[in-house]
Protein backbone atom coordinates (compact mmCIF):
# COMPACT_ATOMS: atom_id res chain seq x y z
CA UNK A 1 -15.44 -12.15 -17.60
CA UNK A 2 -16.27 -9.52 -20.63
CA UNK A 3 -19.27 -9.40 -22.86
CA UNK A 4 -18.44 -6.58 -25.16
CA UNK A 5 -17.47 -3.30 -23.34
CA UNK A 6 -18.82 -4.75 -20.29
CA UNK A 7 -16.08 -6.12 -17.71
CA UNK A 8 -17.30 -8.39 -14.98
CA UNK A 9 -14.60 -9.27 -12.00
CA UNK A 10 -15.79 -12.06 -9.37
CA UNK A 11 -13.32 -13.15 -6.56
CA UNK A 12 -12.96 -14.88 -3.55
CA UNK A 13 -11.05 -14.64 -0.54
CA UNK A 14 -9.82 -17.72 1.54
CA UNK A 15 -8.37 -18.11 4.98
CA UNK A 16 -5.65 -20.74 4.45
CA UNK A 17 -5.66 -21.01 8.20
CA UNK A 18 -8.83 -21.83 8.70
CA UNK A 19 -10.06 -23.69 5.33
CA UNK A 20 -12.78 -21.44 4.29
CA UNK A 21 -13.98 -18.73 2.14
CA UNK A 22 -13.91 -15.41 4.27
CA UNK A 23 -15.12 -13.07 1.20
CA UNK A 24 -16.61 -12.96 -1.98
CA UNK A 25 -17.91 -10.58 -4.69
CA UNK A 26 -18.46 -9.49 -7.64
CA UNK A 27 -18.06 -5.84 -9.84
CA UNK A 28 -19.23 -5.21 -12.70
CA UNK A 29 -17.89 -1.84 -14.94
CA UNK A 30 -16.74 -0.90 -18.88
CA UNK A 31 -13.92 -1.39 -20.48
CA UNK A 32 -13.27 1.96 -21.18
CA UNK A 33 -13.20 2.50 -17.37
CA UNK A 34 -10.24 0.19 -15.91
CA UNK A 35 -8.61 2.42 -13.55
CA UNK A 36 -12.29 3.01 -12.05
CA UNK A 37 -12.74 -0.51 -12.11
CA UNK A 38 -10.20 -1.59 -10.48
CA UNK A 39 -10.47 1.21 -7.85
CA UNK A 40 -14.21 0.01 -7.18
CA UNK A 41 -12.69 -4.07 -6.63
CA UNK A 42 -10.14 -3.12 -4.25
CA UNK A 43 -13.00 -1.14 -2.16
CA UNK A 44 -14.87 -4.37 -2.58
CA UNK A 45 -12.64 -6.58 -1.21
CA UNK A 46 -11.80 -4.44 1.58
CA UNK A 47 -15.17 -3.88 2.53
CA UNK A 48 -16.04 -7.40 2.43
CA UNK A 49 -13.02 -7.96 4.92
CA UNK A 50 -14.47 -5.63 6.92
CA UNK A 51 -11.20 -3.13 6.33
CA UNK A 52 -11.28 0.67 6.07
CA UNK A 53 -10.17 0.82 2.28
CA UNK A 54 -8.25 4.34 3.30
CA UNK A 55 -6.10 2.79 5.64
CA UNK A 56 -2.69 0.69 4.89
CA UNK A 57 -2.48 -2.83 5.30
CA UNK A 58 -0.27 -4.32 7.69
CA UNK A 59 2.14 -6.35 6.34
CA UNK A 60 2.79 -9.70 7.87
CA UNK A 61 6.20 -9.86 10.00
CA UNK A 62 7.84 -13.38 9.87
CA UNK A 63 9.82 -15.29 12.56
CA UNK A 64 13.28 -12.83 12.20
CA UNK A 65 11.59 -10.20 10.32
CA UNK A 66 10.70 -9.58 6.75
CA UNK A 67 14.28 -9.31 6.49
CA UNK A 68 16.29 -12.13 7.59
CA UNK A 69 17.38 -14.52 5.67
CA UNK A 70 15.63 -17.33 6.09
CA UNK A 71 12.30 -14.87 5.28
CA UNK A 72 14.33 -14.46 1.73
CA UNK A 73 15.03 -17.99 0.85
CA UNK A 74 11.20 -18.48 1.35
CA UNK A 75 9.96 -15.61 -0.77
CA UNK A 76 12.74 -17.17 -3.62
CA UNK A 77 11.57 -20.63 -3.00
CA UNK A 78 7.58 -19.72 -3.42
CA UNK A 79 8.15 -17.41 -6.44
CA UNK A 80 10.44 -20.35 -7.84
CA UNK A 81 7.49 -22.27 -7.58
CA UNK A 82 5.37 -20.09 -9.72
CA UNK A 83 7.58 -20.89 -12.75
């Protein structure tokens, strides 16, 4: 949301998995300030996962690895989706 040269990000986080809201926040900063702003919402959502925002994310490993084929056809079939 913005009001002027105020800039108000809200978000939630949901586990799929489980069918429920796991996070939630809000920040609030200036327009004139997005690179600190969106430093200060990715420290928010880590710390409301409970996540060292310093440390690197795992990424998720699928049946076959990130790389097989089958992993690619997904990733082409989801983004195909987004069109």
């Amino acid at each position: 949301m913005r009001s002027g040269q105020a800039v108000r990000i809200a978000y939630e986080v949901l586990s799929v998995d489980e069918g429920r809201q796991v996070a939630s926040g809000t920040v609030d900063g200036r327009d004139a300030d997005l690179f600190g702003l969106q430093d200060r919402f990715a420290a928010s959502v880590a710390e409301a996962l409970a996540a060292d925002p310093r440390q690197a994310v795992p990424r998720p490993t699928a049946p076959g690895g990130l790389d097989s084929a089958a992993s690619q056809e997904s990733y082409l079939q989801a983004i195909g989706s987004l069109q």
